[in-house]
N, C-alpha and C. Protein backbone atom coordinates (compact mmCIF):
# COMPACT_ATOMS: atom_id res chain seq x y z
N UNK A 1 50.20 -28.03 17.07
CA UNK A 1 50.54 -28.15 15.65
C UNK A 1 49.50 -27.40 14.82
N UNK A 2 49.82 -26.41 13.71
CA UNK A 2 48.90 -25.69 13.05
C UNK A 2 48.28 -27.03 12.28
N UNK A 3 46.80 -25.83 11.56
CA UNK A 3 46.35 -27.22 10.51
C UNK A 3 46.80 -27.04 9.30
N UNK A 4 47.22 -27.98 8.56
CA UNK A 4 48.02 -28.05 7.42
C UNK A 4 46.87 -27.86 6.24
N UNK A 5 45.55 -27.86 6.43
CA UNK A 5 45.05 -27.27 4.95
C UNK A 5 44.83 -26.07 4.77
N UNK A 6 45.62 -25.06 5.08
CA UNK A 6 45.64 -23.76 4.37
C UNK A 6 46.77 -23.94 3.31
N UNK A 7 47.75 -24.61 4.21
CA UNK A 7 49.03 -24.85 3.27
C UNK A 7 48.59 -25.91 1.51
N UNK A 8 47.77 -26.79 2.10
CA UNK A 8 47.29 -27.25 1.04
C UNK A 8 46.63 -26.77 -0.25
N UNK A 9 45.71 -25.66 0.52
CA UNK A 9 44.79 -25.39 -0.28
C UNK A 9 45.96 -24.19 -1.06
N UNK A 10 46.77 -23.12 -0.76
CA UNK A 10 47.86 -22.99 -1.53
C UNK A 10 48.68 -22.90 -2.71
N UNK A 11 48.67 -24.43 -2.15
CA UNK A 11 49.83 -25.32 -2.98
C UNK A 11 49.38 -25.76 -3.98
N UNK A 12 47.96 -26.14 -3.60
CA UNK A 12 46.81 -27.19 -5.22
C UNK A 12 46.61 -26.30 -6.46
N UNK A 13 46.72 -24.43 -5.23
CA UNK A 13 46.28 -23.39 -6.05
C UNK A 13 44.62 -23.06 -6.66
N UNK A 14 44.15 -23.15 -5.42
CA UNK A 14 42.47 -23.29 -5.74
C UNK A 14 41.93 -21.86 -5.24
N UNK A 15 42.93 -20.80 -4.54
CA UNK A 15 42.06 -19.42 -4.34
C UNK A 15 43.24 -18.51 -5.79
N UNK A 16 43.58 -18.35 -6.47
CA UNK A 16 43.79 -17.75 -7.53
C UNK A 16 42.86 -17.15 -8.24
N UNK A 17 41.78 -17.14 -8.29
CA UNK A 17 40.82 -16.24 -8.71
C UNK A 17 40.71 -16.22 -9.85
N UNK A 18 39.25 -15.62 -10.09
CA UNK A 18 38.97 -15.79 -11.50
C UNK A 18 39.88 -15.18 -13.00
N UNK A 19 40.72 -14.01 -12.29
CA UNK A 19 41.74 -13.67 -13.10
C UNK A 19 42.35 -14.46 -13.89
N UNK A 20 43.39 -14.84 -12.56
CA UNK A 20 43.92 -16.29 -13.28
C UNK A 20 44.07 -17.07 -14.44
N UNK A 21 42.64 -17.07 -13.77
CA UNK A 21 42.03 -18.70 -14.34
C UNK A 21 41.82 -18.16 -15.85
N UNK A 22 41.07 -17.11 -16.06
CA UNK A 22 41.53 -16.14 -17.30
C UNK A 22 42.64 -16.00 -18.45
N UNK A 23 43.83 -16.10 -17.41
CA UNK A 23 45.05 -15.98 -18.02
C UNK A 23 45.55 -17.34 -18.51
N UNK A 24 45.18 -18.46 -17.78
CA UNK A 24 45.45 -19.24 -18.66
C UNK A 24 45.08 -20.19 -19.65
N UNK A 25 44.16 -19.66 -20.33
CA UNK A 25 43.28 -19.49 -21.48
C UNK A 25 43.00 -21.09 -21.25
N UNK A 26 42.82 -21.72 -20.00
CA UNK A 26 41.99 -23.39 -20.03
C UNK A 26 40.46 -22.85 -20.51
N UNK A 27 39.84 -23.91 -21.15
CA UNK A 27 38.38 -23.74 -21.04
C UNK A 27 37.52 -25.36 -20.33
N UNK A 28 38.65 -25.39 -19.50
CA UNK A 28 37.69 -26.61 -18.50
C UNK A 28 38.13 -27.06 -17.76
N UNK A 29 37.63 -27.20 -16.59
CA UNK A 29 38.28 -28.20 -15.38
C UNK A 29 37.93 -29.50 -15.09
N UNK A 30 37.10 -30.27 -15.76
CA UNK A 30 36.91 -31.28 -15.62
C UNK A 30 36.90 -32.06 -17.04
N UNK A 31 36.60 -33.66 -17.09
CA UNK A 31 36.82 -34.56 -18.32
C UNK A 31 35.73 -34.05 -19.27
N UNK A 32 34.57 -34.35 -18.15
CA UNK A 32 33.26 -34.00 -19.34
C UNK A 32 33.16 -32.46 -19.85
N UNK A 33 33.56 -31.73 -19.11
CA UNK A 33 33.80 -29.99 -19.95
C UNK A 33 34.86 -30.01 -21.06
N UNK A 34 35.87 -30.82 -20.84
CA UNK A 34 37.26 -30.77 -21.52
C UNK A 34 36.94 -31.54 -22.85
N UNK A 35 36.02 -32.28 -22.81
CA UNK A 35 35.85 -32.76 -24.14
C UNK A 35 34.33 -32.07 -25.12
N UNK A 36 33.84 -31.42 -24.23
CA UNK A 36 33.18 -30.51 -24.95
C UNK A 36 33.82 -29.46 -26.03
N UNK A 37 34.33 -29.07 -24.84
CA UNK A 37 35.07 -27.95 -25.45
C UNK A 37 36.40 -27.82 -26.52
N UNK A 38 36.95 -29.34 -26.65
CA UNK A 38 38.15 -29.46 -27.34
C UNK A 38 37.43 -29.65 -28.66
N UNK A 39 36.23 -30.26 -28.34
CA UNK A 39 35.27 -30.13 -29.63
C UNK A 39 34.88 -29.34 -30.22
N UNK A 40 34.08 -28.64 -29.49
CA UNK A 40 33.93 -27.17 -29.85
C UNK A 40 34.69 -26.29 -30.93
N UNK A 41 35.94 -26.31 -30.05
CA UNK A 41 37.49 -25.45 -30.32
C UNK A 41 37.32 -26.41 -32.33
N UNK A 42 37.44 -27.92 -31.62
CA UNK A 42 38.34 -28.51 -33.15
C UNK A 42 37.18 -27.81 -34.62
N UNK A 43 35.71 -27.99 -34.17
CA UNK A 43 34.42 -27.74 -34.84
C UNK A 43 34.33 -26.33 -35.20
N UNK A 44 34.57 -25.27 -34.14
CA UNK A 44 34.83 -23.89 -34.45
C UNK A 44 33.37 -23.96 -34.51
N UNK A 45 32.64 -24.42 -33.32
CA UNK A 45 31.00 -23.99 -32.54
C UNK A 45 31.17 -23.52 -32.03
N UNK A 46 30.58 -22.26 -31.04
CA UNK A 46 29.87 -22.10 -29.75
C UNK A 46 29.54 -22.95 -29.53
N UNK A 47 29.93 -23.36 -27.64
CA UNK A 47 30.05 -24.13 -26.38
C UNK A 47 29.76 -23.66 -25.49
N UNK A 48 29.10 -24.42 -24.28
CA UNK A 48 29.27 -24.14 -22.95
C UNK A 48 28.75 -25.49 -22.60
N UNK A 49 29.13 -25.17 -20.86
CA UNK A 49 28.81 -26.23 -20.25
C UNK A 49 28.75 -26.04 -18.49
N UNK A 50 28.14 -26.61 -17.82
CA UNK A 50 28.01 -26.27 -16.64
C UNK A 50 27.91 -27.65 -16.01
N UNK A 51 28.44 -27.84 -15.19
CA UNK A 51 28.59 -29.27 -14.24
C UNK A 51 28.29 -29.02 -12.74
N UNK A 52 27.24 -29.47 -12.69
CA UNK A 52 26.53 -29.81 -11.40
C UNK A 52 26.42 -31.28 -10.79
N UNK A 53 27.37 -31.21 -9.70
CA UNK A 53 27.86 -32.38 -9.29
C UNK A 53 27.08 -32.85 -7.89
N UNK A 54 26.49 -34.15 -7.62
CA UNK A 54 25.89 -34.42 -6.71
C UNK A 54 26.53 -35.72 -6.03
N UNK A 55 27.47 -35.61 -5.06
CA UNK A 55 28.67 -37.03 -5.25
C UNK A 55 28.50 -37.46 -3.85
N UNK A 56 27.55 -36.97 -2.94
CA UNK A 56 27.76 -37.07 -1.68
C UNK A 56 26.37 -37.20 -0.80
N UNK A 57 25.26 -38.11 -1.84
CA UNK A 57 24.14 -38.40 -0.88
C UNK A 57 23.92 -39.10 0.35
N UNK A 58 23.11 -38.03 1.08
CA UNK A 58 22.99 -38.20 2.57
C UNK A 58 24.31 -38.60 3.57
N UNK A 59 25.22 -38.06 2.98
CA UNK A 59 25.80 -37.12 3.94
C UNK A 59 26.22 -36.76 5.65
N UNK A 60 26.37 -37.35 6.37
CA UNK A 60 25.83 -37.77 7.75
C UNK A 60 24.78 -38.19 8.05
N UNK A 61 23.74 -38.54 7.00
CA UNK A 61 22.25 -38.96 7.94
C UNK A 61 22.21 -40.55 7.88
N UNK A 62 21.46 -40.89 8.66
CA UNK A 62 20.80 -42.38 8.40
C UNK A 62 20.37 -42.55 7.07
N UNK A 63 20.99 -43.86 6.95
CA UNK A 63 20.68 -44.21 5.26
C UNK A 63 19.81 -45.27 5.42
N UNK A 64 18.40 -45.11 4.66
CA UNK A 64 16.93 -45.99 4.94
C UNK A 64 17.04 -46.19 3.24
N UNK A 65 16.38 -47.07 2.97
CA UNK A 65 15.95 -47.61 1.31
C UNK A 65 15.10 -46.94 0.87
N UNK A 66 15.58 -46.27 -0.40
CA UNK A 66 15.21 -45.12 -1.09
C UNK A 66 15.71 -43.91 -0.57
N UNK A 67 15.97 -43.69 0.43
CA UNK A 67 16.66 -42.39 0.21
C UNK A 67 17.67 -41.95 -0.81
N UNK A 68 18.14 -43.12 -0.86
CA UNK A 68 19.10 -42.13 -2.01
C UNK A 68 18.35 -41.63 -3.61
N UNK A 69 17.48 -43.01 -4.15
CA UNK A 69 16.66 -42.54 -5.07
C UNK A 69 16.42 -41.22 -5.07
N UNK A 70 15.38 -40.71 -3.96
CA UNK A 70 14.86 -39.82 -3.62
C UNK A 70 15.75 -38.12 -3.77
N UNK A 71 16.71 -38.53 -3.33
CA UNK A 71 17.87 -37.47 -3.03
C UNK A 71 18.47 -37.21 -4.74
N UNK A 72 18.57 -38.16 -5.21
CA UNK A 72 18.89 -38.16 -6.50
C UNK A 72 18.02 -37.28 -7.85
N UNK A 73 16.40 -37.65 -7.40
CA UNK A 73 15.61 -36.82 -8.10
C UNK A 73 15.80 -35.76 -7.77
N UNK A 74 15.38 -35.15 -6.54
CA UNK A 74 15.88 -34.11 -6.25
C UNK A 74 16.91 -33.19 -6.66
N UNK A 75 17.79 -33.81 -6.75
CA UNK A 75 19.25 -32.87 -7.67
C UNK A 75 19.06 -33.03 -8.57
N UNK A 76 18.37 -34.38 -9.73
CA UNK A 76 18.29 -33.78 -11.21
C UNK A 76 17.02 -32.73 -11.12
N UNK A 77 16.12 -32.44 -10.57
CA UNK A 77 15.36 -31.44 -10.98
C UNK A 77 16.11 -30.08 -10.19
N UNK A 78 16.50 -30.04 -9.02
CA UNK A 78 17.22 -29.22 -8.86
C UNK A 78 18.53 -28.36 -9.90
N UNK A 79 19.29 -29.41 -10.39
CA UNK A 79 20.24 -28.94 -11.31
C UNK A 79 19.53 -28.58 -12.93
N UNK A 80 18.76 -29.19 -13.38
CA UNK A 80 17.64 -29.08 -14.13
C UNK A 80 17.08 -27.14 -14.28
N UNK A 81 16.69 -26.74 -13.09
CA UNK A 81 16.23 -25.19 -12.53
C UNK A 81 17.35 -24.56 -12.77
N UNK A 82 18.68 -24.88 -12.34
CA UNK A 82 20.22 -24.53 -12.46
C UNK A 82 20.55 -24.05 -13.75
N UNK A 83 20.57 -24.66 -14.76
CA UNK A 83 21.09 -24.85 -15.81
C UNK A 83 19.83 -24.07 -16.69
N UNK A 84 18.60 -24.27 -16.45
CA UNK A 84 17.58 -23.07 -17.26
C UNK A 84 17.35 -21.65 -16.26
N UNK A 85 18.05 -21.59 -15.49
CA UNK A 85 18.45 -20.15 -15.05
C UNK A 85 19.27 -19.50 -15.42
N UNK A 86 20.70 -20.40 -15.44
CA UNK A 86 21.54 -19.97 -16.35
C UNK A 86 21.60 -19.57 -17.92
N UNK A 87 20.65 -20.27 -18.59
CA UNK A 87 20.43 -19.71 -19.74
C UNK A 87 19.81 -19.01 -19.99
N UNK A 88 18.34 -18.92 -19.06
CA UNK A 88 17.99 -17.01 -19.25
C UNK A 88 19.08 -16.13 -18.98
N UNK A 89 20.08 -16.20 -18.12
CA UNK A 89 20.97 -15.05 -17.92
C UNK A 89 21.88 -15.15 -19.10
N UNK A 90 22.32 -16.23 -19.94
CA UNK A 90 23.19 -15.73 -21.09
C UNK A 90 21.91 -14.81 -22.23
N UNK A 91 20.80 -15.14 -21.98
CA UNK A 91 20.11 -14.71 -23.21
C UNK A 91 19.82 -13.50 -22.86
N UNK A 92 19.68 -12.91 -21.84
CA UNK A 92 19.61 -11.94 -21.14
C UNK A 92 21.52 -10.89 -21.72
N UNK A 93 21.83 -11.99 -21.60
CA UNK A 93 23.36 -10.64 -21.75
C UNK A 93 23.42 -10.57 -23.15
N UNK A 94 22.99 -11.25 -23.89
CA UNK A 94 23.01 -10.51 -25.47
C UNK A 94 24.02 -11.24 -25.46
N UNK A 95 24.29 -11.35 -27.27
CA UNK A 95 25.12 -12.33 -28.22
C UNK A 95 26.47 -11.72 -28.03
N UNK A 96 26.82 -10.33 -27.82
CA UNK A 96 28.25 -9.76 -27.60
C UNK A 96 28.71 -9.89 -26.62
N UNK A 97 28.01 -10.21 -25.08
CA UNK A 97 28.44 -10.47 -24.11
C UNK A 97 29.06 -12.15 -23.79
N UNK A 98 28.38 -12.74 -25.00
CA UNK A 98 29.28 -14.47 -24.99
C UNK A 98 30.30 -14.85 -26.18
N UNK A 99 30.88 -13.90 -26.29
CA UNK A 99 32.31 -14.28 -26.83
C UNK A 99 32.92 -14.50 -26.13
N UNK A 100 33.91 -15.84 -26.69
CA UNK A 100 34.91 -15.95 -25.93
C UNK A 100 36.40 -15.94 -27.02
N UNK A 101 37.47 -15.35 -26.53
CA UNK A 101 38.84 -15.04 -27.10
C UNK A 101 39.45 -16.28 -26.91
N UNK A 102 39.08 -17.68 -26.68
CA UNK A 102 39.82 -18.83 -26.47
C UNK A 102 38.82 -19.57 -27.72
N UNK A 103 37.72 -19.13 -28.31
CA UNK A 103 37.50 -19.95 -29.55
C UNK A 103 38.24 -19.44 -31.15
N UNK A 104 38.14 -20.52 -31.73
CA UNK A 104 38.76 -19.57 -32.94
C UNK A 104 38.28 -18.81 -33.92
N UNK A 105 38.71 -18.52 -34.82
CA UNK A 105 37.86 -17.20 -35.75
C UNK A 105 36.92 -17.94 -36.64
N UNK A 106 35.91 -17.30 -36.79
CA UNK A 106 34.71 -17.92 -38.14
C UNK A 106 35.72 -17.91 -39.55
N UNK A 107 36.47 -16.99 -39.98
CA UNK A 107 37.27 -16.52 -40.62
C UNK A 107 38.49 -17.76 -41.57
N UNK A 108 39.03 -18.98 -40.31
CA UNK A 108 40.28 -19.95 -40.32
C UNK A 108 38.73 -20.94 -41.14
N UNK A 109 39.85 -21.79 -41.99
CA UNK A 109 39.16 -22.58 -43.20
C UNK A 109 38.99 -24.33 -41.62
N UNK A 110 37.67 -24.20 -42.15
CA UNK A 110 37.51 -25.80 -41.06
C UNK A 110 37.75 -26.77 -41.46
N UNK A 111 37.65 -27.69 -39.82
CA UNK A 111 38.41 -29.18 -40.10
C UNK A 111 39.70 -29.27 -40.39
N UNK A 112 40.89 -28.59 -40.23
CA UNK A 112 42.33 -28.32 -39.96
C UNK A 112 43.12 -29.07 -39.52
């Protein structure tokens, strides 16, 4: 019997590519991005957001007391490095390189 998660993966539609994902002018895949950004949109701010998810401590190993603490710091300072890397690279691309065509114009009268 073949394995059925190619067919899955497919069907959910998770290799579509960044094109895509482009085309259909979402600006989030998750709750906590989606309400950033609907904010954003309603406020007519610049947004972003980046979600670094840590859902799966220790993982096959033996679980001893404190490890998970431990594992936990670890990813907030880890994601912490994440997220101020990423913002040297937007500051790095200059103010014309972070437009986005899914916010609305400075131009439309606010609070609408």
């Amino acid at each position: 019997m073949a394995n059925p998660a190619p067919r899955m993966l497919v069907r959910r539609g998770w290799g579509r590519g960044q094109r895509r994902f482009s085309q259909s002018r979402a600006v989030a895949l998750d709750m906590e991005s989606a309400t950033i950004a609907a904010n954003g949109f309603r406020f007519r701010v610049p947004y972003g957001t980046l979600l670094c998810v840590s859902d799966k401590p220790l993982h096959g190993e033996i679980k001893l007391p404190g490890m998970a603490n431990q594992f936990y710091r670890e990813r907030v300072d880890q994601h912490l490095r994440i997220g101020m890397h990423a913002i040297d690279i937007l500051r790095a691309a200059g103010a014309q390189r972070l437009h986005s065509r899914k916010l609305r114009s400075f131009a439309e009268v606010a609070f609408q």
